[in-house]
PDB file of N, CA and C in Angstrom:
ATOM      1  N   UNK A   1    -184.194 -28.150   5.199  1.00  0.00           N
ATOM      2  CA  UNK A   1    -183.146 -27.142   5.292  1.00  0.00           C
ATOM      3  C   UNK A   1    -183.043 -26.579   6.703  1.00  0.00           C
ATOM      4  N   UNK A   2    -184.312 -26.426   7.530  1.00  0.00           N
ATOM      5  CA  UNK A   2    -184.121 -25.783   9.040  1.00  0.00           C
ATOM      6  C   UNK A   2    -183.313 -26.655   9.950  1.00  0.00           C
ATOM      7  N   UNK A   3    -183.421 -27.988   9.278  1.00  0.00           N
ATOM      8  CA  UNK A   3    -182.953 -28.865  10.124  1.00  0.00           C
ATOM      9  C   UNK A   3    -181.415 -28.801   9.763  1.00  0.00           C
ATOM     10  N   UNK A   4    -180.973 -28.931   9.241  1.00  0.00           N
ATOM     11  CA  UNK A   4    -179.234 -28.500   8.686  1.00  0.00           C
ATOM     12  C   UNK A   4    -178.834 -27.033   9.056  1.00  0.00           C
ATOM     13  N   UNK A   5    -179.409 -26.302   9.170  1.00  0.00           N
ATOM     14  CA  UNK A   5    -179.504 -24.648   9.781  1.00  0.00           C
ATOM     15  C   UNK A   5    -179.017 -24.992  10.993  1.00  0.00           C
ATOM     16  N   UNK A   6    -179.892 -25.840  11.876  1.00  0.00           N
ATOM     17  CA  UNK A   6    -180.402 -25.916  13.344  1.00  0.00           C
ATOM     18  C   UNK A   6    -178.816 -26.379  13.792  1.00  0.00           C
ATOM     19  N   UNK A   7    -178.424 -27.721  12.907  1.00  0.00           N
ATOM     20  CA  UNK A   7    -177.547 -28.650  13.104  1.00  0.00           C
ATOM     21  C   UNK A   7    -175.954 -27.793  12.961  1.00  0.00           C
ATOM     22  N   UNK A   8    -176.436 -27.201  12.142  1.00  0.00           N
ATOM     23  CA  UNK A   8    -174.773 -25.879  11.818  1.00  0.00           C
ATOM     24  C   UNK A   8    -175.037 -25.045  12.826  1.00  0.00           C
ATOM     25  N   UNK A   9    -175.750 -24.332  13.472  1.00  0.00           N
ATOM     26  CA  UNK A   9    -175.489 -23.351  14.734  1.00  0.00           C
ATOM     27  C   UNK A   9    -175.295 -23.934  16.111  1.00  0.00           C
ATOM     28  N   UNK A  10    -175.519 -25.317  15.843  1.00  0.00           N
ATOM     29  CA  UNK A  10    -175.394 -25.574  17.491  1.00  0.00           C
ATOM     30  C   UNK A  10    -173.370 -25.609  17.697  1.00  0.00           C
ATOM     31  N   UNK A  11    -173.435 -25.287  18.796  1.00  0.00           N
ATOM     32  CA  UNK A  11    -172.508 -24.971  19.826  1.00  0.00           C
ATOM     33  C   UNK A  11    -171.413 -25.746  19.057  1.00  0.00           C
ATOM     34  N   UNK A  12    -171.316 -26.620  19.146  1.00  0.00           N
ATOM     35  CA  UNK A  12    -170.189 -28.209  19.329  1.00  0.00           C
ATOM     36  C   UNK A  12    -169.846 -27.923  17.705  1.00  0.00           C
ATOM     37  N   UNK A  13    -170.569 -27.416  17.149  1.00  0.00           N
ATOM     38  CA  UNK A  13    -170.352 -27.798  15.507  1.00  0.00           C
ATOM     39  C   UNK A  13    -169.575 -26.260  15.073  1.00  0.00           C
ATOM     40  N   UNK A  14    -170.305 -25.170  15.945  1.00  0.00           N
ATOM     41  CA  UNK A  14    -169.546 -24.075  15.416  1.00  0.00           C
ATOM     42  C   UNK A  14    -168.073 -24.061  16.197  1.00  0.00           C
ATOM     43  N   UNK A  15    -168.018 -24.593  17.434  1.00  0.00           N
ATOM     44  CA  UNK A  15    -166.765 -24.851  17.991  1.00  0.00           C
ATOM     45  C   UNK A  15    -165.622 -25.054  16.990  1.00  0.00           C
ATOM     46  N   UNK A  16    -166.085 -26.572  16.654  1.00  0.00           N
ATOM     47  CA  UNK A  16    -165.626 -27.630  15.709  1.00  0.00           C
ATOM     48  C   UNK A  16    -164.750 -26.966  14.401  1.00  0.00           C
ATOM     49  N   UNK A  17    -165.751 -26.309  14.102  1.00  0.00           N
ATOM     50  CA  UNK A  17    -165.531 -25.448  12.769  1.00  0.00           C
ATOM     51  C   UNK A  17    -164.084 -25.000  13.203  1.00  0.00           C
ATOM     52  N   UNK A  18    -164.715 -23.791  14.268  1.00  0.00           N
ATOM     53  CA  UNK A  18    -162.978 -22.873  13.966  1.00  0.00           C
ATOM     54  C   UNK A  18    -162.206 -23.257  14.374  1.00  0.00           C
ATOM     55  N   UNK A  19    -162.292 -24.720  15.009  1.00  0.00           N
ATOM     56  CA  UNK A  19    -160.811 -24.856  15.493  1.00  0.00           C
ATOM     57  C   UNK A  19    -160.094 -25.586  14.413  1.00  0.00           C
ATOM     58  N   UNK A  20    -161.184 -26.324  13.682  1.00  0.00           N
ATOM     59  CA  UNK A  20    -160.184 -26.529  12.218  1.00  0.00           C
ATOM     60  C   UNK A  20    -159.861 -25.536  11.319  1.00  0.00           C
ATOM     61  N   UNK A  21    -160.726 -24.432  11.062  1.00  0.00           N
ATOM     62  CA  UNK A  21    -160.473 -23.443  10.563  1.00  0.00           C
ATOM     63  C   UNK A  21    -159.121 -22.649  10.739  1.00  0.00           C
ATOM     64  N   UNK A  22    -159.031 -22.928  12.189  1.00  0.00           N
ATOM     65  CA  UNK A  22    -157.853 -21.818  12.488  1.00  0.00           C
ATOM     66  C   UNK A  22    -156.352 -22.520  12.371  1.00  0.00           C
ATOM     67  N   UNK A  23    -156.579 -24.022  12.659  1.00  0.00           N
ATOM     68  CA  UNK A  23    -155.792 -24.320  12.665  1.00  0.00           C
ATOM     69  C   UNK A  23    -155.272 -24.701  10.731  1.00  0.00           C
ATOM     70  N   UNK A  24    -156.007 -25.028   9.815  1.00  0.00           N
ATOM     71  CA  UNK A  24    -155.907 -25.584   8.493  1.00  0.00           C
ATOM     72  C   UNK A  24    -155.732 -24.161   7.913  1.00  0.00           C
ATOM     73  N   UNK A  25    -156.644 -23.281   8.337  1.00  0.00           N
ATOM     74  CA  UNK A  25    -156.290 -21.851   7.939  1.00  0.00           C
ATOM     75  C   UNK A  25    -155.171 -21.530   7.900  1.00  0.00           C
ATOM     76  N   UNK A  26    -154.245 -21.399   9.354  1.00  0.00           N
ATOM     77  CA  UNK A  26    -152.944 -20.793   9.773  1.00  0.00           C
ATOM     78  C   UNK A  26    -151.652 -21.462   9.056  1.00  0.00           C
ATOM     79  N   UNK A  27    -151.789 -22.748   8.637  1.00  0.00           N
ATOM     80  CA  UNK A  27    -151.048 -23.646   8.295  1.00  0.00           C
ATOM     81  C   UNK A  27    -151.209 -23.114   6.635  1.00  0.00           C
ATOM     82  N   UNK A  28    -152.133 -23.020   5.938  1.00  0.00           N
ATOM     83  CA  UNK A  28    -152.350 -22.689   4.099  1.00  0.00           C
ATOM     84  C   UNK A  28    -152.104 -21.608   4.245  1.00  0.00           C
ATOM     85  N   UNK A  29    -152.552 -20.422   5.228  1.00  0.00           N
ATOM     86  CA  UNK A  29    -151.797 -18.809   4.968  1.00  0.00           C
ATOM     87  C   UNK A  29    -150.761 -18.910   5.371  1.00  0.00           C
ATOM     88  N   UNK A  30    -149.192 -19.997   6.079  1.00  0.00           N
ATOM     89  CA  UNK A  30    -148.212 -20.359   5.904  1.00  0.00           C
ATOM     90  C   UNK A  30    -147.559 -20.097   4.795  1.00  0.00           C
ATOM     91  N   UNK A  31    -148.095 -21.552   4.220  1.00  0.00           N
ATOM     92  CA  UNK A  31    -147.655 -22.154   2.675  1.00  0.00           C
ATOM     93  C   UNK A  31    -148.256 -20.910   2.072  1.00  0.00           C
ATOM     94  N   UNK A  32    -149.047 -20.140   1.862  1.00  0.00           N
ATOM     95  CA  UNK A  32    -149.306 -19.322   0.527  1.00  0.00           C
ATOM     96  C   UNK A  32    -148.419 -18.164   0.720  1.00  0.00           C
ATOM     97  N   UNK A  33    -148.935 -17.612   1.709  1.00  0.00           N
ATOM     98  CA  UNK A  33    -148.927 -15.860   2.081  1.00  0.00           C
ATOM     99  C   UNK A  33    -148.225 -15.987   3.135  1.00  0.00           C
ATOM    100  N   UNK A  34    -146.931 -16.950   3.100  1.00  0.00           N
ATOM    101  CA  UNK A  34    -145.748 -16.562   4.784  1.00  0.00           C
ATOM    102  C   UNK A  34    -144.832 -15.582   4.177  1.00  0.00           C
ATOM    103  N   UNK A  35    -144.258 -15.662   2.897  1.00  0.00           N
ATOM    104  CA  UNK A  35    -143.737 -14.833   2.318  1.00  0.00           C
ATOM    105  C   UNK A  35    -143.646 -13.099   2.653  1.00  0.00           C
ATOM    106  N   UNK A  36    -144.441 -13.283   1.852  1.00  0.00           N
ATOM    107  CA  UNK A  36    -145.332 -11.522   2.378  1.00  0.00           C
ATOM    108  C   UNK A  36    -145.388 -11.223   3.398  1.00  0.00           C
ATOM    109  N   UNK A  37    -145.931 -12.019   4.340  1.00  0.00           N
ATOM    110  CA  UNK A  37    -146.247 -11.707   5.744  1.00  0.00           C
ATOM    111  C   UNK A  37    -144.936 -11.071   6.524  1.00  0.00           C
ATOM    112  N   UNK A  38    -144.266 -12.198   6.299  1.00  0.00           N
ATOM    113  CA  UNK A  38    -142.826 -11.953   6.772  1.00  0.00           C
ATOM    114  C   UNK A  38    -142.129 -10.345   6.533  1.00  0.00           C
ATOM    115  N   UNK A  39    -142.297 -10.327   5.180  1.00  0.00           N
ATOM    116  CA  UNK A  39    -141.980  -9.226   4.438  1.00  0.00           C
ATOM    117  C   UNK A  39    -142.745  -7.681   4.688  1.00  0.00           C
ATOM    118  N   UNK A  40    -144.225  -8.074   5.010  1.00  0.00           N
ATOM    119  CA  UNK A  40    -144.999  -6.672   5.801  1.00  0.00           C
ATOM    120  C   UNK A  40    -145.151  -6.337   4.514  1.00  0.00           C
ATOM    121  N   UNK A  41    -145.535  -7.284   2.934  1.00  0.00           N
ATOM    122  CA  UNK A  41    -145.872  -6.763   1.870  1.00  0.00           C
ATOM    123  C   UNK A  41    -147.340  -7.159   1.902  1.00  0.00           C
ATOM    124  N   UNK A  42    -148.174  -7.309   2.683  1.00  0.00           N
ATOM    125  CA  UNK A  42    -149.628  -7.631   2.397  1.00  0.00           C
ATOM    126  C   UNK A  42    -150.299  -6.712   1.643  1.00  0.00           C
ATOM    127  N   UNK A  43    -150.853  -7.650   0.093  1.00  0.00           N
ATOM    128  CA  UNK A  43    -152.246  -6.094  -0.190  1.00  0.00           C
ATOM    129  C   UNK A  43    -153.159  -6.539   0.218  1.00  0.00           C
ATOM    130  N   UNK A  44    -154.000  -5.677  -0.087  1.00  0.00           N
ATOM    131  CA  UNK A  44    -155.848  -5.714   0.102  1.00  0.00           C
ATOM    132  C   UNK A  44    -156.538  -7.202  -0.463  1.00  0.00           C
ATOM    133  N   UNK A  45    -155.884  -7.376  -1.730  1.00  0.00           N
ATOM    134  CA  UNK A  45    -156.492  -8.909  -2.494  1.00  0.00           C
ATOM    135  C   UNK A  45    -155.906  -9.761  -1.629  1.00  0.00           C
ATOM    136  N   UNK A  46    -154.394  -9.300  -1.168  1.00  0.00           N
ATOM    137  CA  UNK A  46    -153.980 -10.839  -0.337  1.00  0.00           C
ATOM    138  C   UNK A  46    -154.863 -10.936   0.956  1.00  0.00           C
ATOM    139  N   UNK A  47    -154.873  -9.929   1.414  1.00  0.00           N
ATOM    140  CA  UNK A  47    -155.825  -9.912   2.950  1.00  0.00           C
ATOM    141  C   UNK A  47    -156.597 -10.453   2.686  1.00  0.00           C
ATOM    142  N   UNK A  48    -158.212 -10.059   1.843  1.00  0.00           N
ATOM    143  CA  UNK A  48    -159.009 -10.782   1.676  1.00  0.00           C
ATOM    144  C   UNK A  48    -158.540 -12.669   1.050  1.00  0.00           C
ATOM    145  N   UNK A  49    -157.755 -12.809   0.211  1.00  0.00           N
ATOM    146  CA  UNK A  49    -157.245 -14.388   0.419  1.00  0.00           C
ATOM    147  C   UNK A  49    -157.216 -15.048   1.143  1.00  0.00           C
ATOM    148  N   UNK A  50    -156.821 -14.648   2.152  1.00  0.00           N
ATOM    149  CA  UNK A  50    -156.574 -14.936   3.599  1.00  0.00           C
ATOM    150  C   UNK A  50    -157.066 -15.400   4.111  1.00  0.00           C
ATOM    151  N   UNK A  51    -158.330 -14.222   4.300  1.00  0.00           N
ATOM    152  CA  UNK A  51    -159.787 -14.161   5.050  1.00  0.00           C
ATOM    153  C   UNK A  51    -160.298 -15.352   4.279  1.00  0.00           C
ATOM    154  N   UNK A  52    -160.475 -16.021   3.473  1.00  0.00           N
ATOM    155  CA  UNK A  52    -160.883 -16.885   2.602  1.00  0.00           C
ATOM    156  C   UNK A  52    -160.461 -18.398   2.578  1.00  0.00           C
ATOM    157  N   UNK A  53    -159.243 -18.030   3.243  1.00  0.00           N
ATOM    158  CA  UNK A  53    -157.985 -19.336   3.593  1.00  0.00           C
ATOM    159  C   UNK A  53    -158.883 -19.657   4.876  1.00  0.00           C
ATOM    160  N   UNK A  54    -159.158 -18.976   5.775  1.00  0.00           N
ATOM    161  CA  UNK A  54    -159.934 -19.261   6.477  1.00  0.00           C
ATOM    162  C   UNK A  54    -161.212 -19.984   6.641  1.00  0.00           C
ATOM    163  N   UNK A  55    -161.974 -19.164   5.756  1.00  0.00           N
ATOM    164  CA  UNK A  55    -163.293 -19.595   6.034  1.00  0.00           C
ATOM    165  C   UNK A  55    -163.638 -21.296   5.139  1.00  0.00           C
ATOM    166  N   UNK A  56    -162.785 -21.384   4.489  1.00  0.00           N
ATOM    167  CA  UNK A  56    -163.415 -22.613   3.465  1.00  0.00           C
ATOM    168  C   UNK A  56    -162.803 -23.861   4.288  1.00  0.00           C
ATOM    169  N   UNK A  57    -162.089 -23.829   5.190  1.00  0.00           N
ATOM    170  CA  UNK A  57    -161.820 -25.159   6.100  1.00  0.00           C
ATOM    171  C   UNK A  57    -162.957 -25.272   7.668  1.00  0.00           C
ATOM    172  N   UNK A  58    -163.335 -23.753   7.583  1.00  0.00           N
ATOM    173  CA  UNK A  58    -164.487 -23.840   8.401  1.00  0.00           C
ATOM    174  C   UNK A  58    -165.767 -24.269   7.700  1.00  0.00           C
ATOM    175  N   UNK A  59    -166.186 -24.001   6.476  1.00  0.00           N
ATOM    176  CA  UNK A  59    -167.403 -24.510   5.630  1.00  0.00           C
ATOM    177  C   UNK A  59    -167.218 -25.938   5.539  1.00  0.00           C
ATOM    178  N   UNK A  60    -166.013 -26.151   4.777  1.00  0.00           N
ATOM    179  CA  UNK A  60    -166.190 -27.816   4.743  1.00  0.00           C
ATOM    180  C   UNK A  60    -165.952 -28.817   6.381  1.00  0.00           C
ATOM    181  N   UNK A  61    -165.245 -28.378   7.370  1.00  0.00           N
ATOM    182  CA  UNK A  61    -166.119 -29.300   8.912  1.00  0.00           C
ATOM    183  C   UNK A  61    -166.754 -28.786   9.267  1.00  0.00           C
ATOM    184  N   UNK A  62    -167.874 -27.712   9.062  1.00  0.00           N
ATOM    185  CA  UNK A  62    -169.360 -27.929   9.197  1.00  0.00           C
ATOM    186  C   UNK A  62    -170.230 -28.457   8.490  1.00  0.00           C
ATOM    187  N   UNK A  63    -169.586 -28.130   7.069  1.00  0.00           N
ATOM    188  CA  UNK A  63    -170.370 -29.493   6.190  1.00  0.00           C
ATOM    189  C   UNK A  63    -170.461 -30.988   6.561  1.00  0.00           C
ATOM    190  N   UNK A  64    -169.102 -31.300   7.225  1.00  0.00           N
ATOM    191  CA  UNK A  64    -169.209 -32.630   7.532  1.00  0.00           C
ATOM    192  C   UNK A  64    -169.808 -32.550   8.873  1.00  0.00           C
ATOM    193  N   UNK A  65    -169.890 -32.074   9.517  1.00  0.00           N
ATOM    194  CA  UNK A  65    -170.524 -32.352  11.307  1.00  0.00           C
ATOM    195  C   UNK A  65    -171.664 -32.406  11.047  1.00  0.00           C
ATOM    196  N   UNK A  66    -172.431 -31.726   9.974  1.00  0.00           N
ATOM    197  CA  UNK A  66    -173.702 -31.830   9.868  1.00  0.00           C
ATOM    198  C   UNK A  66    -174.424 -32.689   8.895  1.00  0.00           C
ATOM    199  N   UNK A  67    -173.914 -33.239   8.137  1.00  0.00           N
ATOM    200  CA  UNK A  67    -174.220 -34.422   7.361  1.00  0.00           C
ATOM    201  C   UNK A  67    -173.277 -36.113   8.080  1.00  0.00           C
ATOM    202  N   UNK A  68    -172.712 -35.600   9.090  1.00  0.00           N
ATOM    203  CA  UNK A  68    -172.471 -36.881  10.220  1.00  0.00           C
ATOM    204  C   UNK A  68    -173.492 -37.020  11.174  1.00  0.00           C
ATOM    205  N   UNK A  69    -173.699 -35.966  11.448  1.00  0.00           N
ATOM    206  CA  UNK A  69    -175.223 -35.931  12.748  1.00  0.00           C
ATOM    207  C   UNK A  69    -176.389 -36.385  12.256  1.00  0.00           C
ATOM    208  N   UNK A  70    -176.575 -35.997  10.858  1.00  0.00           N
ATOM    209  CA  UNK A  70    -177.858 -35.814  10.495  1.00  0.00           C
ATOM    210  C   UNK A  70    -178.270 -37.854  10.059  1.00  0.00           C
ATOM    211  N   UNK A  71    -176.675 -38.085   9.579  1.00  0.00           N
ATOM    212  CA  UNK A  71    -176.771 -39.532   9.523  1.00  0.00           C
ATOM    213  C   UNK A  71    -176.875 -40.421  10.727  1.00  0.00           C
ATOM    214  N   UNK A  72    -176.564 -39.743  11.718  1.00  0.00           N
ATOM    215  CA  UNK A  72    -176.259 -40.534  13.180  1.00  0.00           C
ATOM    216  C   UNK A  72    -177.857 -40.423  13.550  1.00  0.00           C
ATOM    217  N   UNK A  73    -178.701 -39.508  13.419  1.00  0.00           N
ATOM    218  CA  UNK A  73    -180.233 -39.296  14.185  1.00  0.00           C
ATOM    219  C   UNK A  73    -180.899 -40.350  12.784  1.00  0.00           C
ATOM    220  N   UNK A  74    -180.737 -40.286  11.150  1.00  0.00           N
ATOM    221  CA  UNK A  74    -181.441 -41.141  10.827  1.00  0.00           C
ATOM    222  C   UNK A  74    -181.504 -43.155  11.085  1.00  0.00           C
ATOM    223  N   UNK A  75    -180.104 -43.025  11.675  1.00  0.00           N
ATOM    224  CA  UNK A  75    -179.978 -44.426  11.869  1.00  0.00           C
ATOM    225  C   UNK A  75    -180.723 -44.838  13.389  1.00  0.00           C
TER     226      UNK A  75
END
């Protein structure tokens, strides 16, 4: 597990992350929540949605950067 820890904080991988994050993020809080946005009807549940739209395109390419690396050092 330290070793997948180690492999998710380095630099290149947290980079990695948000720039898909922000970009896969910005694009699904589009499609979901452009509506609203537009409108200046945001609630509190949608905000946090949001915040959430975010983070799960950053979890899954750090999931993958780090189970690509970890395969690249066992080979």
């Amino acid at each position: 597990m330290s070793e997948w820890i180690r492999i998710a904080r380095r630099r290149d991988t947290v980079m990695r992350g948000l720039q898909v994050g922000g970009i896969v993020g910005t694009i699904l809080t589009g499609i979901n929540h452009g509506d609203a946005l537009l409108a200046g009807q945001l609630s509190g549940t949608a905000m946090c949605k949001i915040l959430l739209t975010y983070c799960v395109p950053y979890c899954v390419s750090t999931y993958a950067s780090v189970a690509a690396e970890r395969a690249r050092l066992r080979s």
